[in-house]
Protein backbone atom coordinates (compact mmCIF):
# COMPACT_ATOMS: atom_id res chain seq x y z
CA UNK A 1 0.00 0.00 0.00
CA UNK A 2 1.29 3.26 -1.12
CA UNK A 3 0.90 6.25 1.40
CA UNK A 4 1.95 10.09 1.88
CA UNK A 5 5.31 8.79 4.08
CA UNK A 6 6.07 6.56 1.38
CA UNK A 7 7.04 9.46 -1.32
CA UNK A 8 9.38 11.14 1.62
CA UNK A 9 12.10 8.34 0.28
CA UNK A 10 12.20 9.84 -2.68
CA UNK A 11 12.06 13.38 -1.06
CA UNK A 12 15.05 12.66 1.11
CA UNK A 13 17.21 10.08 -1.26
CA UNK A 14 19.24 7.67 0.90
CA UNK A 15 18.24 9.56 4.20
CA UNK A 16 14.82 8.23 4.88
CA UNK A 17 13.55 4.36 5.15
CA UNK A 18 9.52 4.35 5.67
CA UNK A 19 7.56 1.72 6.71
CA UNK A 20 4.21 0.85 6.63
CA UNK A 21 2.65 -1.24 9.19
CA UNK A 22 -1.03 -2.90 9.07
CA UNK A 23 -2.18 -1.69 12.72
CA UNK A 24 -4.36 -4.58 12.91
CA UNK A 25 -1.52 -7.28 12.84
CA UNK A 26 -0.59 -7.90 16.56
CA UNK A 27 2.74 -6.81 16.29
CA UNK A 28 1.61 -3.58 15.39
CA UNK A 29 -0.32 -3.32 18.08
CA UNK A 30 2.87 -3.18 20.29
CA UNK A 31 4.62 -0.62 18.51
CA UNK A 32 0.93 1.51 18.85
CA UNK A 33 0.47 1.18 22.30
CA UNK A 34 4.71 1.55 23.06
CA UNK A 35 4.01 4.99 20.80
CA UNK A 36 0.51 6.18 22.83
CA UNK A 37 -1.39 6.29 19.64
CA UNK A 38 -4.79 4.63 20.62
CA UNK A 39 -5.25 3.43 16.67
CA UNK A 40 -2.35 4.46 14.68
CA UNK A 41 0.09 7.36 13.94
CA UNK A 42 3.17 8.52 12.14
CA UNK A 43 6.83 8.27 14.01
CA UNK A 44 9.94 8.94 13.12
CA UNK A 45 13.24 7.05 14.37
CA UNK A 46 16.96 8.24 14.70
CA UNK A 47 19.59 5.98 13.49
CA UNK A 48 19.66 4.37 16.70
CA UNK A 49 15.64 3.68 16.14
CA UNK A 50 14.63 5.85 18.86
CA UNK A 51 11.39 7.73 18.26
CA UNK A 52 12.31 11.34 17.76
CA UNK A 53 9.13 13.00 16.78
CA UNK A 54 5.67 10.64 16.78
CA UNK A 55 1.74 12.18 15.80
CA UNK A 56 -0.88 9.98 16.47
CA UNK A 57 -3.87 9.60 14.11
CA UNK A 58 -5.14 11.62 11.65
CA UNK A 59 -3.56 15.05 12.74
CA UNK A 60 -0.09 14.57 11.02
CA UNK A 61 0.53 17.23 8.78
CA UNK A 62 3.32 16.39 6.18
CA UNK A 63 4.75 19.80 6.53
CA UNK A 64 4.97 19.18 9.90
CA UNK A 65 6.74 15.40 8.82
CA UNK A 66 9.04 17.31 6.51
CA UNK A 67 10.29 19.96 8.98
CA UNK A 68 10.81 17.26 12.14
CA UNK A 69 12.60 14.80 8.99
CA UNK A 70 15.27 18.38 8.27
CA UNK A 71 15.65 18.86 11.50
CA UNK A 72 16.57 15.31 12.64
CA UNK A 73 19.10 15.23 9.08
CA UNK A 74 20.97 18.64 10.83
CA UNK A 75 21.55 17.11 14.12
């Protein structure tokens, strides 16, 4: 399934790995409830795959993505 986050590879060659996950598939539901998010969300990892920056539902604003995404490549 092809989403929003999955065109911010292509935004951000060799800098950004996405990954969808089915939030209905128990492990999923693990990484949702570690996260907060009471259905889903979007979060983004360091290197080390520590969350950085995490919105939970349907408020994520890709702007919003972008800006936490340039701001994580600076650091």
């Amino acid at each position: 399934m092809k989403t929003a986050v999955s065109g911010l590879e292509k935004e951000f060659p060799d800098e950004v790995k996405t990954e969808n996950l089915n939030a209905r598939e128990p492990e999923s539901q693990k990484v949702i409830k570690d996260a907060g998010f009471q259905t889903h969300g979007l979060i983004i990892r360091d290197a080390n795959d520590a969350i950085v920056w995490k919105q939970a539902d349907h408020h994520v604003k890709m702007d919003d993505v972008r800006r936490a995404i340039r701001k994580l490549l600076k650091a």
